[in-house]
PDB file of N, CA and C in Angstrom:
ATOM      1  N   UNK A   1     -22.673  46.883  75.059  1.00  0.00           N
ATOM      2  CA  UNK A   1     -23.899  47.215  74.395  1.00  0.00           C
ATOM      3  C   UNK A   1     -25.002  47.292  75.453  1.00  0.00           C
ATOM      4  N   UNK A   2     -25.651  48.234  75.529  1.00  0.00           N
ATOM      5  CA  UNK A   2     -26.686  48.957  76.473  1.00  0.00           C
ATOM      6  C   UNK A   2     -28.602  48.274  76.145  1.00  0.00           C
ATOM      7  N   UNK A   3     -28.922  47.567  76.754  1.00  0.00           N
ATOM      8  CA  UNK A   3     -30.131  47.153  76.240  1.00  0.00           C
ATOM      9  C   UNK A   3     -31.261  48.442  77.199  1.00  0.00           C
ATOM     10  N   UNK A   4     -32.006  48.658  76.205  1.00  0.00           N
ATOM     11  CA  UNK A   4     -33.422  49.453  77.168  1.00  0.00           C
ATOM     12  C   UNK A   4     -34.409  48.854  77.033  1.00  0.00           C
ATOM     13  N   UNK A   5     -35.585  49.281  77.869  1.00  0.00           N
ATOM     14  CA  UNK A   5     -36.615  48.515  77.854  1.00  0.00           C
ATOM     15  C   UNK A   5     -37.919  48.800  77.341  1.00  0.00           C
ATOM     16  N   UNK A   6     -38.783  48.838  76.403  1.00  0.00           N
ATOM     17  CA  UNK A   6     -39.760  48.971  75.872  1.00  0.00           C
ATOM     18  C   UNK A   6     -40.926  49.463  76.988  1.00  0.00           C
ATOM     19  N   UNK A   7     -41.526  51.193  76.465  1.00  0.00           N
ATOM     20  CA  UNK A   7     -42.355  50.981  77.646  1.00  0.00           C
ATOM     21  C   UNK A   7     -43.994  49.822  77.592  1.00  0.00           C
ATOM     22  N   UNK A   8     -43.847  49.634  76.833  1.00  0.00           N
ATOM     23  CA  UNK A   8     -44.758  47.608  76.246  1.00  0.00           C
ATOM     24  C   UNK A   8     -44.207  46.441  77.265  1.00  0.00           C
ATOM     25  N   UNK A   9     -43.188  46.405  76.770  1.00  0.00           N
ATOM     26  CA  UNK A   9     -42.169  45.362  77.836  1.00  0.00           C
ATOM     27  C   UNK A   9     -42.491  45.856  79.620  1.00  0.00           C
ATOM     28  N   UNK A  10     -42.187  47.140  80.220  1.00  0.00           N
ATOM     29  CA  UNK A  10     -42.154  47.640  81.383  1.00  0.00           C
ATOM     30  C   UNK A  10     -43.817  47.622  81.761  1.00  0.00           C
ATOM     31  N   UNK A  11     -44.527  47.661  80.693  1.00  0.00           N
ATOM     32  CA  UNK A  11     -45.918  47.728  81.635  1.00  0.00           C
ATOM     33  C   UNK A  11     -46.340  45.981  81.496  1.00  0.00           C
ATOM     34  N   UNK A  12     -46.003  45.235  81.061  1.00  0.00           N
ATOM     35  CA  UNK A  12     -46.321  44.151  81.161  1.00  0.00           C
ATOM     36  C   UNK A  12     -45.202  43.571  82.069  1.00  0.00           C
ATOM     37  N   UNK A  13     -44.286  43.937  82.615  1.00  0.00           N
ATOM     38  CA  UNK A  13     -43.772  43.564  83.745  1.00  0.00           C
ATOM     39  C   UNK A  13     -44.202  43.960  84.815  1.00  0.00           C
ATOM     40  N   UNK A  14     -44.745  45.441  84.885  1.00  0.00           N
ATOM     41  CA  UNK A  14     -45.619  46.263  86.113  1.00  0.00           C
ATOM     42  C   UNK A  14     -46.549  45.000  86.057  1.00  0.00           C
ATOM     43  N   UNK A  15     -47.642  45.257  85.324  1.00  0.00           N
ATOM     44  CA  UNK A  15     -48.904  44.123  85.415  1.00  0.00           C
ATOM     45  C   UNK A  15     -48.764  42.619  85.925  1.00  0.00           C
ATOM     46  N   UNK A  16     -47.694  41.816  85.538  1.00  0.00           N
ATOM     47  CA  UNK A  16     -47.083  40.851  86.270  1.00  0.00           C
ATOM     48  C   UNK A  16     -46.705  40.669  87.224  1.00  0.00           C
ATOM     49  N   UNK A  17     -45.564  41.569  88.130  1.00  0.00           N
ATOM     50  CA  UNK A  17     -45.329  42.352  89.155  1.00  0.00           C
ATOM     51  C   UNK A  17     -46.806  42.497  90.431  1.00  0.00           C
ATOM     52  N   UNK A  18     -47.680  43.419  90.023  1.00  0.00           N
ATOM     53  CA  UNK A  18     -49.051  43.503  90.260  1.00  0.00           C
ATOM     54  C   UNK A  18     -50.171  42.319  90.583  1.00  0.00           C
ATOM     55  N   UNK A  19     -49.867  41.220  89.754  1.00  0.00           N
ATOM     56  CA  UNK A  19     -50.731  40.335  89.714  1.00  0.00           C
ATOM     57  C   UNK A  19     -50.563  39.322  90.828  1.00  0.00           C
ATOM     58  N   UNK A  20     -48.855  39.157  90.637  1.00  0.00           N
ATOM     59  CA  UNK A  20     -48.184  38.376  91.639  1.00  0.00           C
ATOM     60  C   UNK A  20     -48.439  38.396  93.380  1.00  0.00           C
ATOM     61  N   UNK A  21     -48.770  39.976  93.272  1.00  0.00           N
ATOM     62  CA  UNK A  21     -48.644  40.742  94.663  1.00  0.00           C
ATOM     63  C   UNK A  21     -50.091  40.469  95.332  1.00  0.00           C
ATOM     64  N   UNK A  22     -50.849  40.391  94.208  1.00  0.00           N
ATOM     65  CA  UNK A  22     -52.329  40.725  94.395  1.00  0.00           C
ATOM     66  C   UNK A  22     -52.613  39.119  95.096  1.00  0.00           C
ATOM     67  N   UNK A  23     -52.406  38.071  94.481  1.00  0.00           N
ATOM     68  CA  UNK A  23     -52.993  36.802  94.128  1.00  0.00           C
ATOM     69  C   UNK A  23     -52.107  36.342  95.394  1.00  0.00           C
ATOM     70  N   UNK A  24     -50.798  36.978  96.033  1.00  0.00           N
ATOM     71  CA  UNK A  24     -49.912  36.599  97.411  1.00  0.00           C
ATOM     72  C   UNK A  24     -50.758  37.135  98.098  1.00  0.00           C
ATOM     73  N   UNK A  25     -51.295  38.379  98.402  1.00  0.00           N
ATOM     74  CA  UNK A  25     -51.933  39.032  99.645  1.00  0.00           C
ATOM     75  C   UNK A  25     -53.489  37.892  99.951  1.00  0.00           C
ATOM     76  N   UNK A  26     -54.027  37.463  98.492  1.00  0.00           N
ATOM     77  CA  UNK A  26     -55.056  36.875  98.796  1.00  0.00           C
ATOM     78  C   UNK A  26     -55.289  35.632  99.316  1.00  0.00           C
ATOM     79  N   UNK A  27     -54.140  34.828  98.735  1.00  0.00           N
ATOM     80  CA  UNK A  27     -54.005  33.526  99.387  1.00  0.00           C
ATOM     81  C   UNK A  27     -52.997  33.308 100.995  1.00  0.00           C
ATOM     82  N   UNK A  28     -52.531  34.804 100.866  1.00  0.00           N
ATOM     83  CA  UNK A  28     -52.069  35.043 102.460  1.00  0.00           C
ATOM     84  C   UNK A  28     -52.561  35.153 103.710  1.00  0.00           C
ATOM     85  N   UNK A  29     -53.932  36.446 103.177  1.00  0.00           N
ATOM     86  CA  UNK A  29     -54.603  36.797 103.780  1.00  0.00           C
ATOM     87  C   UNK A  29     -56.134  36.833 104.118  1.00  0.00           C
ATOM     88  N   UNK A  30     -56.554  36.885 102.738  1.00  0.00           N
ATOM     89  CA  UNK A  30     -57.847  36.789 102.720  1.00  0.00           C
ATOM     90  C   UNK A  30     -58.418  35.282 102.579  1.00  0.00           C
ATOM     91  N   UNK A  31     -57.952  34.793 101.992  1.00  0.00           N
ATOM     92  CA  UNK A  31     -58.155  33.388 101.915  1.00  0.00           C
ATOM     93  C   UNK A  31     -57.766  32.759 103.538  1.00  0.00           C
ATOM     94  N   UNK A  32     -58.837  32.075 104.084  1.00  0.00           N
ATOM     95  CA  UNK A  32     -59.036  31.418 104.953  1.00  0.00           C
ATOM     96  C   UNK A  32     -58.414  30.462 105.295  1.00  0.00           C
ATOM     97  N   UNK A  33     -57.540  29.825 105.310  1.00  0.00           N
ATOM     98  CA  UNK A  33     -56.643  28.557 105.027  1.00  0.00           C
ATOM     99  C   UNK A  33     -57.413  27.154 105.797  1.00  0.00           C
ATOM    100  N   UNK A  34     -57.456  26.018 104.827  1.00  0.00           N
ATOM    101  CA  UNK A  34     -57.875  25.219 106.103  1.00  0.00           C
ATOM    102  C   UNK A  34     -57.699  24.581 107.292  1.00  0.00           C
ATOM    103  N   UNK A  35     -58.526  24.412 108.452  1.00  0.00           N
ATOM    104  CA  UNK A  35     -57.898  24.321 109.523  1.00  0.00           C
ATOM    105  C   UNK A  35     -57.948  22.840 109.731  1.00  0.00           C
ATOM    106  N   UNK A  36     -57.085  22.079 110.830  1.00  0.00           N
ATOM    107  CA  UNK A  36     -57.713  20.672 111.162  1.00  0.00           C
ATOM    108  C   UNK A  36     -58.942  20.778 111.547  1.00  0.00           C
ATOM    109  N   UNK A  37     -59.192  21.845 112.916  1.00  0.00           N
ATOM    110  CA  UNK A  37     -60.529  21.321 113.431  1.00  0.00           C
ATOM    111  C   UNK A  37     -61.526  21.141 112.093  1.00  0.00           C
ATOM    112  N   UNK A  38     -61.274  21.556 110.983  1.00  0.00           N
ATOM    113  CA  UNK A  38     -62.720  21.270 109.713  1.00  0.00           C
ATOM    114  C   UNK A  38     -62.148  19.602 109.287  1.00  0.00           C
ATOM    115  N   UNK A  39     -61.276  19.205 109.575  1.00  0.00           N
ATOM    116  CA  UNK A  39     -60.973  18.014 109.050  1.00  0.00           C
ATOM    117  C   UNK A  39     -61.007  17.439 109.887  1.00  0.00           C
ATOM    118  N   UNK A  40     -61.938  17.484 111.192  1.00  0.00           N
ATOM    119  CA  UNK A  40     -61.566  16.226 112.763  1.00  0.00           C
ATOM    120  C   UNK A  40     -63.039  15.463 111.845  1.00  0.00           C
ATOM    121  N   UNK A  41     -62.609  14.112 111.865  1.00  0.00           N
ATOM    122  CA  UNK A  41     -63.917  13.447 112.243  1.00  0.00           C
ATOM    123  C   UNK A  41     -63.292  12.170 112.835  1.00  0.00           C
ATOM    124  N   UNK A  42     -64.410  11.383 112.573  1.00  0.00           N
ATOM    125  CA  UNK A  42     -64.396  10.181 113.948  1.00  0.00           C
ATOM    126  C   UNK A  42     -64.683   8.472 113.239  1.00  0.00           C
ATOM    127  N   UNK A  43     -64.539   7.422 113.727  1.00  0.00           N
ATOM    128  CA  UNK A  43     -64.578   6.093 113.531  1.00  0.00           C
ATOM    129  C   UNK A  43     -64.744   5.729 114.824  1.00  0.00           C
ATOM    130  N   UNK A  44     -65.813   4.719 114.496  1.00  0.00           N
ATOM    131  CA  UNK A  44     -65.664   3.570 115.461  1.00  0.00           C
ATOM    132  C   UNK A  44     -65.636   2.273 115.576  1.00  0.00           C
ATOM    133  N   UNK A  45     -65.223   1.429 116.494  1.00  0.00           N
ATOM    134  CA  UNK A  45     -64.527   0.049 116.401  1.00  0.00           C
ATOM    135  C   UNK A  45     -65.060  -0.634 117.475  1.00  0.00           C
ATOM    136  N   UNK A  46     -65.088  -1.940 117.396  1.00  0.00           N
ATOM    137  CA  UNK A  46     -65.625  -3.303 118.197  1.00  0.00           C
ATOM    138  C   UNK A  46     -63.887  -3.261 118.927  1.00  0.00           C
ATOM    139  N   UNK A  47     -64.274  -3.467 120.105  1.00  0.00           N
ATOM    140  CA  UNK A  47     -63.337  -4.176 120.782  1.00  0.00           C
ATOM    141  C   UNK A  47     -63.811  -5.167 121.510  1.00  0.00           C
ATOM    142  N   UNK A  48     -63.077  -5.926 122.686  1.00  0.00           N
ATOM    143  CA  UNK A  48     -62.871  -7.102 123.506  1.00  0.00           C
ATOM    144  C   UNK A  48     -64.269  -6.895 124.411  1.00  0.00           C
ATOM    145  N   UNK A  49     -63.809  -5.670 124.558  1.00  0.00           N
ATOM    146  CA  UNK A  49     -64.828  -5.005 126.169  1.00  0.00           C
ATOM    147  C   UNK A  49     -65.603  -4.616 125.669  1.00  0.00           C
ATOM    148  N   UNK A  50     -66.178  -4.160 124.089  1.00  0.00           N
ATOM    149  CA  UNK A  50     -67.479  -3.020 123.961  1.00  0.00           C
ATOM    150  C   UNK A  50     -66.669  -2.420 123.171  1.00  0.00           C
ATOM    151  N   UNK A  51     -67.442  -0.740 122.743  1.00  0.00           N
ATOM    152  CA  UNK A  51     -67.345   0.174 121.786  1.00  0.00           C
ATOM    153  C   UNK A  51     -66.020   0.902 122.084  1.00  0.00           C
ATOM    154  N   UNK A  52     -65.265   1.541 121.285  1.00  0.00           N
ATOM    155  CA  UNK A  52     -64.357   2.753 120.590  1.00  0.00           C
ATOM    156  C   UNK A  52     -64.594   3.367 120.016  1.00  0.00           C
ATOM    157  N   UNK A  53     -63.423   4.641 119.669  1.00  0.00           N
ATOM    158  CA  UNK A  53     -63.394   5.182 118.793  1.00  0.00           C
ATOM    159  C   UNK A  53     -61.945   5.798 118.511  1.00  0.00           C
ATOM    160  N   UNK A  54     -62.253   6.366 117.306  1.00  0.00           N
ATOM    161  CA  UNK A  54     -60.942   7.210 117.076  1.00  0.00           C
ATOM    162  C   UNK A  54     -61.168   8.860 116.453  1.00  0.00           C
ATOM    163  N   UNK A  55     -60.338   9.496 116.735  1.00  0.00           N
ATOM    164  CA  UNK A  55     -60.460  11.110 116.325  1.00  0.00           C
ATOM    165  C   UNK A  55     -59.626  11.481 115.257  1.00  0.00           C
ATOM    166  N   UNK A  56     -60.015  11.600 113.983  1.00  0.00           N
ATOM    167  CA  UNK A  56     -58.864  11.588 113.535  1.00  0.00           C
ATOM    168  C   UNK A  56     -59.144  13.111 112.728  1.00  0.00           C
ATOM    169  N   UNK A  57     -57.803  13.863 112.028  1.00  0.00           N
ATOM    170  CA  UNK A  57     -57.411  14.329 111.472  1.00  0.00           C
ATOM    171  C   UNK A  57     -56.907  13.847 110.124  1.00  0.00           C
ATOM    172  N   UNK A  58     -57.624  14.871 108.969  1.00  0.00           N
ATOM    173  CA  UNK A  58     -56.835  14.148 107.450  1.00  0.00           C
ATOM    174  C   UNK A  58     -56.439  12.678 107.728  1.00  0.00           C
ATOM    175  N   UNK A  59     -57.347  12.008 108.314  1.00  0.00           N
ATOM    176  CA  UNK A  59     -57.313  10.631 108.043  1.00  0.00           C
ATOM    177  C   UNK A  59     -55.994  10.304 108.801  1.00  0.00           C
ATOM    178  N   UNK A  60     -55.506  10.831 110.111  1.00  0.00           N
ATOM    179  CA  UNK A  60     -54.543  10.520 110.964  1.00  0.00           C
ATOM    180  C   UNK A  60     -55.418  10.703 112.330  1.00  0.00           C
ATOM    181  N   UNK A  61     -55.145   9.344 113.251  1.00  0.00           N
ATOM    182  CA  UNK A  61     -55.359   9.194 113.635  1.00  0.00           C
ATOM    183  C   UNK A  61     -54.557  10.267 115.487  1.00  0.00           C
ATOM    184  N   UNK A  62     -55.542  10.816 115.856  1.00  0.00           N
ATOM    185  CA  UNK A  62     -54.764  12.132 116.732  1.00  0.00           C
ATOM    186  C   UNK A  62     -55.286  11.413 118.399  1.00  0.00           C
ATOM    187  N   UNK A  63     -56.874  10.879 118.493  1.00  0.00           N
ATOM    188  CA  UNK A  63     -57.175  10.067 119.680  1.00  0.00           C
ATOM    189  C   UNK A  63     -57.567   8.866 119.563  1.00  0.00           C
ATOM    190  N   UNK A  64     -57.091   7.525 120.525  1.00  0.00           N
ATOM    191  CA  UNK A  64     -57.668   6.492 120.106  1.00  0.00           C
ATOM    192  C   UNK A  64     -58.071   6.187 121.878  1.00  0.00           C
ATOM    193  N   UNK A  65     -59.457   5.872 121.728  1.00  0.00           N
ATOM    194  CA  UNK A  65     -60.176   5.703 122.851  1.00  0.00           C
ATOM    195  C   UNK A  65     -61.022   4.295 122.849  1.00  0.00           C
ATOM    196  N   UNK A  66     -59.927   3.097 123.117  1.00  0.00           N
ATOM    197  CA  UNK A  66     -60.730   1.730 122.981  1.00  0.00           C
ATOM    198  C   UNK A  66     -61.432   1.702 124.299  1.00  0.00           C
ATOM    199  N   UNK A  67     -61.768   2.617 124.719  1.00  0.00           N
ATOM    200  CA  UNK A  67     -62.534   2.347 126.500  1.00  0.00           C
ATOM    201  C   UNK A  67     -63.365   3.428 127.181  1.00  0.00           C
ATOM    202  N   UNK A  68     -64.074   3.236 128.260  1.00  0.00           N
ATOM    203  CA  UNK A  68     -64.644   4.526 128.455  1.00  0.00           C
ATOM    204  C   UNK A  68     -63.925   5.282 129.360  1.00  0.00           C
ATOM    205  N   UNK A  69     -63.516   6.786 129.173  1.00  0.00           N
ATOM    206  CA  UNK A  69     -62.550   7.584 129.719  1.00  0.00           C
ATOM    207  C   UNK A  69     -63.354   7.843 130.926  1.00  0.00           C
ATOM    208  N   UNK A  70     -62.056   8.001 131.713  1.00  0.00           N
ATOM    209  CA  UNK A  70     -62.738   8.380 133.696  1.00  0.00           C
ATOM    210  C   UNK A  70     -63.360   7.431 134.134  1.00  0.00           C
ATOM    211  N   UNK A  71     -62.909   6.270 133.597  1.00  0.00           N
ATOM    212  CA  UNK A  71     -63.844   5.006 134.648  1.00  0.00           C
ATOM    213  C   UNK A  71     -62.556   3.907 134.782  1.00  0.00           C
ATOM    214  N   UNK A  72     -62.850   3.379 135.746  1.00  0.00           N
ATOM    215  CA  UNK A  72     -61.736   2.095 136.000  1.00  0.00           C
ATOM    216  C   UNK A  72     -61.931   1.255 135.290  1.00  0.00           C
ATOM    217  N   UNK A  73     -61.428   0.328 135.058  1.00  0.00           N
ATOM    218  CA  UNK A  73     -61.003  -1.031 134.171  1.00  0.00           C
ATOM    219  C   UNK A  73     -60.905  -0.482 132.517  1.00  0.00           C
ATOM    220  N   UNK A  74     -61.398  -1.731 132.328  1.00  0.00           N
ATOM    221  CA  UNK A  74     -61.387  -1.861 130.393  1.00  0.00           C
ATOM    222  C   UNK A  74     -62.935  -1.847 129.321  1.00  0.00           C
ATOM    223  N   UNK A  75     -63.919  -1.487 130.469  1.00  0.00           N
ATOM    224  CA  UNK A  75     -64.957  -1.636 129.398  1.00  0.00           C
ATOM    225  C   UNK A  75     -65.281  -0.709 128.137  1.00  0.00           C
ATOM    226  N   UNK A  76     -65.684  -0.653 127.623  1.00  0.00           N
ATOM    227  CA  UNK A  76     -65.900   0.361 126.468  1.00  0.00           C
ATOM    228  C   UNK A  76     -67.289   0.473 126.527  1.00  0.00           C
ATOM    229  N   UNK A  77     -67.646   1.369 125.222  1.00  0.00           N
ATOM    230  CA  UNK A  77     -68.744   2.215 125.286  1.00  0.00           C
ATOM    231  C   UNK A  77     -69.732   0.555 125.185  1.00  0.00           C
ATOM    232  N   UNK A  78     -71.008   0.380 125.319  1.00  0.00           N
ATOM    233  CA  UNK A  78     -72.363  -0.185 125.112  1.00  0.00           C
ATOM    234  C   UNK A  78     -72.117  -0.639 124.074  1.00  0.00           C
ATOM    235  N   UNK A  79     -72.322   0.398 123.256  1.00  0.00           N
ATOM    236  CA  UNK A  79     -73.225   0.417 121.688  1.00  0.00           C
ATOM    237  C   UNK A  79     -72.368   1.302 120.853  1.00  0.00           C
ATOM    238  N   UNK A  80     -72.346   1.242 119.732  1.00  0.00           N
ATOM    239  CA  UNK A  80     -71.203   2.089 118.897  1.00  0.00           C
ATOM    240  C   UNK A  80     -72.137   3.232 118.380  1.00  0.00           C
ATOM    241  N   UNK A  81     -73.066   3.159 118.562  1.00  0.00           N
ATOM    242  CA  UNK A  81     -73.965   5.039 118.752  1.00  0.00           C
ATOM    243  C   UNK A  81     -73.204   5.887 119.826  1.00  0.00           C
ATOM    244  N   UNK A  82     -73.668   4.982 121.158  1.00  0.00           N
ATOM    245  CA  UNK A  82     -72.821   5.431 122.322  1.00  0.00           C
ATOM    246  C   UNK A  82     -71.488   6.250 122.311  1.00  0.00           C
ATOM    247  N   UNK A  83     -70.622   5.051 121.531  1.00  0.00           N
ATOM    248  CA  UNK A  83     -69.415   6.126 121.512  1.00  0.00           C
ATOM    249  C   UNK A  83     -69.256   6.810 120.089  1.00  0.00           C
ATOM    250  N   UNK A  84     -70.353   6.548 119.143  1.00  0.00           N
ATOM    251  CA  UNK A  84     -69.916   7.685 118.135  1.00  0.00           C
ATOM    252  C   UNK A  84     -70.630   9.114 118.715  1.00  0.00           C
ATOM    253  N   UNK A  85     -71.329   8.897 119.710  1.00  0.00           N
ATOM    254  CA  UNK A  85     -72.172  10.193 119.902  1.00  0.00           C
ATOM    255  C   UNK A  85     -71.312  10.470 121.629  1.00  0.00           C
ATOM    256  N   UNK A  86     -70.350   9.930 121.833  1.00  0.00           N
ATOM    257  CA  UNK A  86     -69.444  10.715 122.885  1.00  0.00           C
ATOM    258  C   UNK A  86     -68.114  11.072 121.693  1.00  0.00           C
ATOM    259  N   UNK A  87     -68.017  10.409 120.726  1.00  0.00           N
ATOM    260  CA  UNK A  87     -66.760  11.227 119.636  1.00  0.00           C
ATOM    261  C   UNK A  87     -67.689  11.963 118.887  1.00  0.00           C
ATOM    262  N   UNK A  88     -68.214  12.836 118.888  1.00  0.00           N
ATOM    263  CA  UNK A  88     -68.934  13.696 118.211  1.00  0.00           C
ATOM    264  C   UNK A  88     -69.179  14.902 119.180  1.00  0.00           C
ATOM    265  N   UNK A  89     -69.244  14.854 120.439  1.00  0.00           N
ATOM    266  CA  UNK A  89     -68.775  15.647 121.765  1.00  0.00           C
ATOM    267  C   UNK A  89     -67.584  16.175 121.692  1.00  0.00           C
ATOM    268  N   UNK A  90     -66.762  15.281 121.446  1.00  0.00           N
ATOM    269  CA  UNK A  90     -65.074  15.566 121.563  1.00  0.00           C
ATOM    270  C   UNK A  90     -65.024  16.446 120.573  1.00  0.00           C
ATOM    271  N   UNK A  91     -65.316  15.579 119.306  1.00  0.00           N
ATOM    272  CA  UNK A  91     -64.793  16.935 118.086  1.00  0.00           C
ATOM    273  C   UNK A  91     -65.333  18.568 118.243  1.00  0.00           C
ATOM    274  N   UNK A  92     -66.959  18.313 118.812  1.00  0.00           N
ATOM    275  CA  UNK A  92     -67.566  19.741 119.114  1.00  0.00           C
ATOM    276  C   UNK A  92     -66.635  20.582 119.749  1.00  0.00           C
ATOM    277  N   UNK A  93     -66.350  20.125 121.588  1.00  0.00           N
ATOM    278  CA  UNK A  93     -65.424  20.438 122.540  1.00  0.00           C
ATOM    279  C   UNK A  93     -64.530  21.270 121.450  1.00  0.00           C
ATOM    280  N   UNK A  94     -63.369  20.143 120.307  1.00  0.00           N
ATOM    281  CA  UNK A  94     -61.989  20.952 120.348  1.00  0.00           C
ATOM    282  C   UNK A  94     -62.348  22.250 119.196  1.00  0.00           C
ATOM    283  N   UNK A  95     -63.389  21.855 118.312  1.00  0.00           N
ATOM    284  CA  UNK A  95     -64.236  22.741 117.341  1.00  0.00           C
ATOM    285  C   UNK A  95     -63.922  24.154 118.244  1.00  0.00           C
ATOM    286  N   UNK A  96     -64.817  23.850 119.226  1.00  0.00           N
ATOM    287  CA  UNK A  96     -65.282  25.081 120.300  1.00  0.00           C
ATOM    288  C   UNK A  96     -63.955  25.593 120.735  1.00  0.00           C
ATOM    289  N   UNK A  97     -62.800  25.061 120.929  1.00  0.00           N
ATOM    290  CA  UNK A  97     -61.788  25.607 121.681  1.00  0.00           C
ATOM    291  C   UNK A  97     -61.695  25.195 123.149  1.00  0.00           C
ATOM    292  N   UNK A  98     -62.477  23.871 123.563  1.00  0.00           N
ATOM    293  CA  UNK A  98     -62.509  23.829 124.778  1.00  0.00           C
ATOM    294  C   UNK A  98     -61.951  22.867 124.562  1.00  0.00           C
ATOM    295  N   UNK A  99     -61.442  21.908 126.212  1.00  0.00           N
ATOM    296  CA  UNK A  99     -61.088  20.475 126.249  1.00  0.00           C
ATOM    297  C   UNK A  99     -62.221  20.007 126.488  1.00  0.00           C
ATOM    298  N   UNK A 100     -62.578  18.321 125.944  1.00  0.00           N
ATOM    299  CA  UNK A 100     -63.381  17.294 126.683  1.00  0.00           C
ATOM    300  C   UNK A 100     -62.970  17.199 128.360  1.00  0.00           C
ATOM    301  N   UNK A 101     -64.231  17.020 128.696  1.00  0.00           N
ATOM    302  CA  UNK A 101     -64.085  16.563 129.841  1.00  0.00           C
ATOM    303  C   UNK A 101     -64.705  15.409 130.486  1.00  0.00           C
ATOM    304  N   UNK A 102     -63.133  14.355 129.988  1.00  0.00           N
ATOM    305  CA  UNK A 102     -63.661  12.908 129.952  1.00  0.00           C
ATOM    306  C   UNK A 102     -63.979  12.401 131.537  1.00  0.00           C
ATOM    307  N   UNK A 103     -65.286  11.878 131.557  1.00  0.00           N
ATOM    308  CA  UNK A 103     -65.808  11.181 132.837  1.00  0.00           C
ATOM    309  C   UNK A 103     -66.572  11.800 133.253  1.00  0.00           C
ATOM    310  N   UNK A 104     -67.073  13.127 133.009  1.00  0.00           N
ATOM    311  CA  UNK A 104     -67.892  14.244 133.717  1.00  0.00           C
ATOM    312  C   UNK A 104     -69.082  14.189 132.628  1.00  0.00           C
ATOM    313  N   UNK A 105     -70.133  14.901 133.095  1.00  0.00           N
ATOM    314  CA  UNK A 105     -71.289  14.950 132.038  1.00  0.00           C
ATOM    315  C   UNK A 105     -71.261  16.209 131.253  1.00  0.00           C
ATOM    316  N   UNK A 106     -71.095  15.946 130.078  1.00  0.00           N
ATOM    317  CA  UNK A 106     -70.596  17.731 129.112  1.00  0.00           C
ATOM    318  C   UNK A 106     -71.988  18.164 129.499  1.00  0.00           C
ATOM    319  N   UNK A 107     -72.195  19.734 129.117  1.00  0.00           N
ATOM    320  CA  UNK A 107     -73.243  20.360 128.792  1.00  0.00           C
ATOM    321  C   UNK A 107     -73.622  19.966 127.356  1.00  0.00           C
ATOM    322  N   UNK A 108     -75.040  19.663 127.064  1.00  0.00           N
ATOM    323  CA  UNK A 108     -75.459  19.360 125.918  1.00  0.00           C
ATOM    324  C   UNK A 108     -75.372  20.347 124.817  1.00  0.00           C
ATOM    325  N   UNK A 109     -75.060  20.078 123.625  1.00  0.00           N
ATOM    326  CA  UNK A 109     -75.089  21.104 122.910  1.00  0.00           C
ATOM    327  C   UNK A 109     -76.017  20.535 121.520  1.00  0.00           C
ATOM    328  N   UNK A 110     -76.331  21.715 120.787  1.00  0.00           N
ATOM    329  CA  UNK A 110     -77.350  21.922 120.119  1.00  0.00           C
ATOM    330  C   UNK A 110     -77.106  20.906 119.004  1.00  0.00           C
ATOM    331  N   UNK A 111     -77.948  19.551 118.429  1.00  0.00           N
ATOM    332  CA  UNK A 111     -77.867  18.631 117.629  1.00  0.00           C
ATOM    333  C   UNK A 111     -76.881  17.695 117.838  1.00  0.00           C
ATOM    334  N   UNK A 112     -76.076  17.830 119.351  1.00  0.00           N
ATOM    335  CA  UNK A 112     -75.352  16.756 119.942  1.00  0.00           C
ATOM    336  C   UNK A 112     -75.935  16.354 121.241  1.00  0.00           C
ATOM    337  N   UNK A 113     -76.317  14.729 121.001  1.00  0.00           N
ATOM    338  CA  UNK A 113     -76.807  13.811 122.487  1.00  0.00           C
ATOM    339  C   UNK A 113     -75.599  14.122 123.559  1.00  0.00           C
ATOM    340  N   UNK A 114     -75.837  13.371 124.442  1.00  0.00           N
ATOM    341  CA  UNK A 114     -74.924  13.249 125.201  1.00  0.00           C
ATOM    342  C   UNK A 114     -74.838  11.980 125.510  1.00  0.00           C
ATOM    343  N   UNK A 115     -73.732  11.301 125.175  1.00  0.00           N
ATOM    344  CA  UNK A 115     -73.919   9.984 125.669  1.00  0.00           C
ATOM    345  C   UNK A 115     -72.606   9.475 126.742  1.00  0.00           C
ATOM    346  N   UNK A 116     -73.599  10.241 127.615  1.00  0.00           N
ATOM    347  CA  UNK A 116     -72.419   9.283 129.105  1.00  0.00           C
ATOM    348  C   UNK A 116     -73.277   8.283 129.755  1.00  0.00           C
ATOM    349  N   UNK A 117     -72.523   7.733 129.824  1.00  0.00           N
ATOM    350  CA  UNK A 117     -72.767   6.185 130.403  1.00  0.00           C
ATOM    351  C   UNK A 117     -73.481   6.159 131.569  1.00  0.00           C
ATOM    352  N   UNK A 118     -74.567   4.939 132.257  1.00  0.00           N
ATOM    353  CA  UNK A 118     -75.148   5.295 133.571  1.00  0.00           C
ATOM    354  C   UNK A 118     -74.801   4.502 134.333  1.00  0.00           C
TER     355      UNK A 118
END
């Protein structure tokens, strides 16, 4: 027994078909997907020596910096401004596509201090 198909049935499969295709290209393509760098932010922590921080991603932790980078020993940042406003550098940096460049003095950027150490 031979079933056919209603052309009712066939255009509401076209339209389905259609919709499917439409709503794939958009969340494929046009839709922006989110990235980590929109999800980097930062914490900071008391240690032994002074200030930290951490870089994290969706609440995963990606850098942990209990100290100040490019200097010898174990001290950490001053003040926990200090190192929230050198992890607020970092996130800019990977934002930007660049690396930090720990121990050196970044170029300042627009509504970010710079806080390297003296």
């Amino acid at each position: 027994m031979t079933r056919t198909i209603s052309k009712q049935h066939m255009l509401v499969l076209l339209a389905a078909i259609l919709i499917a295709a439409g709503s794939s290209f958009y969340f494929l393509v046009v839709q922006k997907p989110a990235t980590p760098a929109n999800n980097l932010h930062y914490s900071t922590f008391k240690t032994e020596h002074g200030w930290g921080y951490d870089i994290l991603v969706n609440d995963r932790i990606v850098i942990h910096q209990p100290m100040l980078p490019g200097k010898a020993g174990f001290n950490g940042f001053t003040t926990e401004q200090e190192a929230g406003t050198y992890a607020q550098n970092v996130i800019e940096s990977i934002k930007s596509g660049t690396h930090p460049f720990f121990g050196q003095k970044q170029t300042q950027r627009s509504g970010v201090s710079s806080a390297q150490s003296k």
